[in-house]
Each structure stands twice: as structure tokens, then as C-alpha cells.
Protein backbone atom coordinates (compact mmCIF):
# COMPACT_ATOMS: atom_id res chain seq x y z
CA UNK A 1 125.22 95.03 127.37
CA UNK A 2 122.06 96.26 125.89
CA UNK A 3 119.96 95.88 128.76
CA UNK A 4 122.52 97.57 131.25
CA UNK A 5 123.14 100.96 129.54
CA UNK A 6 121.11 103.45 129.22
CA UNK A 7 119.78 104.07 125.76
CA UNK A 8 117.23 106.78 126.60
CA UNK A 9 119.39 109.03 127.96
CA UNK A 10 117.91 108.30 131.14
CA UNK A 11 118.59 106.17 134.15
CA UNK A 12 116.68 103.29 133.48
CA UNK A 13 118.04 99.76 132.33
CA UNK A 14 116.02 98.16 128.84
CA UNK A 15 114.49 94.89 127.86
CA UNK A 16 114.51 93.65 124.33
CA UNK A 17 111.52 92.76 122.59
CA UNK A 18 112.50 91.09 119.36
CA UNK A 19 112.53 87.53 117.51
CA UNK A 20 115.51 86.20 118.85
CA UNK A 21 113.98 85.46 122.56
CA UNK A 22 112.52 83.40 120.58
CA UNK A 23 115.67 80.89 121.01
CA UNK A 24 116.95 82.66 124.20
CA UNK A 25 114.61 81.78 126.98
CA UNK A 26 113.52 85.39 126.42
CA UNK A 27 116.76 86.63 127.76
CA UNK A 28 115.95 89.96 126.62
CA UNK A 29 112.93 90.80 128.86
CA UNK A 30 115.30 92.15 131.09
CA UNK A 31 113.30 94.53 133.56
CA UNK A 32 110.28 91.36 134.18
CA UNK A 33 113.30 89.39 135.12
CA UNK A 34 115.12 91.27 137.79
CA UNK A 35 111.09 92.36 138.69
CA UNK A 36 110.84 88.36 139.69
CA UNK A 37 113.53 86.58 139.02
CA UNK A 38 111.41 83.23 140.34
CA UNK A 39 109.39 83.10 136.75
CA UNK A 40 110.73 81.45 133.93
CA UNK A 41 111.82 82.71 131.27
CA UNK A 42 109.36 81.33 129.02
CA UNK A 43 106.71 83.13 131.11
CA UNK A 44 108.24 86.51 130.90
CA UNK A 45 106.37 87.82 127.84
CA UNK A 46 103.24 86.79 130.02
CA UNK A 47 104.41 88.95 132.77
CA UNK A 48 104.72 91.88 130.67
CA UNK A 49 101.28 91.52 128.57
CA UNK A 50 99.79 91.37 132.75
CA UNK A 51 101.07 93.90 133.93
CA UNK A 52 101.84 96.68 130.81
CA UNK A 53 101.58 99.76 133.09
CA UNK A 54 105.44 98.82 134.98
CA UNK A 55 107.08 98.34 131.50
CA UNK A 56 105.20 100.49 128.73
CA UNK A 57 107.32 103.70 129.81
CA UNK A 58 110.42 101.70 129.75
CA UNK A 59 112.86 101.89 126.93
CA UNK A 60 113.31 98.81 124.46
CA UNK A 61 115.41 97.82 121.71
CA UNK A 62 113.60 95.34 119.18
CA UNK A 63 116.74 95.05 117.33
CA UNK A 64 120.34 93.49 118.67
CA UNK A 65 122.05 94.88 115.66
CA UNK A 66 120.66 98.30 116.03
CA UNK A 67 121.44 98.69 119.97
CA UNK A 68 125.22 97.74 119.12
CA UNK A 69 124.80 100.20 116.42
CA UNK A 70 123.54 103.01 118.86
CA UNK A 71 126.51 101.61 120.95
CA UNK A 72 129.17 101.99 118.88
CA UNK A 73 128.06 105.09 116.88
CA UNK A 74 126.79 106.88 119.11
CA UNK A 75 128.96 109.49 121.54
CA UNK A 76 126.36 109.82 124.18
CA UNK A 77 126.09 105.74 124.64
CA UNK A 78 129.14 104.03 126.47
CA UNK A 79 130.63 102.28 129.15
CA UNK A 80 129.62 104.53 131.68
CA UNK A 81 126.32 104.64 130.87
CA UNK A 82 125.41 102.02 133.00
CA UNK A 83 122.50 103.35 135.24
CA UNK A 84 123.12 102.93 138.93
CA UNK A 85 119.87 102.24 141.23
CA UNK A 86 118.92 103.41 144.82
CA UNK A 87 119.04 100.75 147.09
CA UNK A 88 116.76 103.08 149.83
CA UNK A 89 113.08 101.43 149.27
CA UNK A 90 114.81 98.57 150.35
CA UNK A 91 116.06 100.12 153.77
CA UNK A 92 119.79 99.91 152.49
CA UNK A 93 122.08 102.93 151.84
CA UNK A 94 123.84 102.89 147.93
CA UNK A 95 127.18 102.50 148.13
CA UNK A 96 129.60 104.44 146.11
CA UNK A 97 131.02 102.98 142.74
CA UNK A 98 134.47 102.59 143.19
């Protein structure tokens, strides 16, 4: 949930940076993994130290317990906060959310 809404008031999705990717595989570096989903997950904080320029500007929680927090507190945080990407660099037209 954490990585899909947007936190920063923005449109971008978030990776978290904390201890407990630790014992998830890294889970939480969210953005590196849909960047290349072919790296493992234990490589991820790798990918980001590389390459700090694509995921510097992005937002990050370092705390689960504070980005449910935010989520559950906060009025401008909720379901439909879930930014929705272009699909045109791709060459394919965004469909409409139903």
C-alpha cells in the first residue's frame, strides 16, 4: 500500500528505505524493482547506490508505521491516491480507470 499511493502529494509511486528489507528481500525498494524487475531483490539497494540520480527526487518512507500513520490520519492520503502512469513512451495509449 505504501509504495502505490502517493505520499508527496504528487504522482509518483515510493520505495521504502528502512530496516525491515532487511528480512523482506528488500521488498520495499519499490521504484528499482518495477525499473528492472530481472534483479534480485537482494541487489536492489545496489541498484539504487548506482544509479542515485533516477531515485534521489523520489519520495520514501523509512518507516512502515509512520506511512500507515500518514495513511490513516491523514485526509489528503487515501484510496484514490493511487498514481496512474502514461503508458505513451511505450507507444501504447492509457486506458481509462474504470
Amino acid at each position: 500500500m505504501q509504495e502505490h499511493l502517493a505520499f508527496d502529494s504528487g504522482n509518483s509511486m515510493a520505495s521504502y528505505y528502512g530496516p525491515l528489507n532487511l528480512v523482506s528481500v528488500n521488498l520495499g525498494c519499490h521504484l528499482e524493482d518495477h525499473d528492472l524487475p530481472a534483479i534480485a531483490g537482494w541487489r536492489l539497494p545496489a541498484l539504487r547506490r548506482a544509479a542515485p540520480e533516477f531515485y534521489a527526487s523520489h519520495y520514501h518512507h523509512t518507516s512502515r508505521i509512520a506511512g500507515l500513520w500518514r495513511f490513516v490520519f491523514d485526509r489528503r492520503i487515501g484510496l484514490d491516491s493511487r498514481p496512474i502512469r502514461e503508458m505513451r513512451s511505450m507507444g501504447l495509449a492509457a486506458q481509462p480507470v474504470a
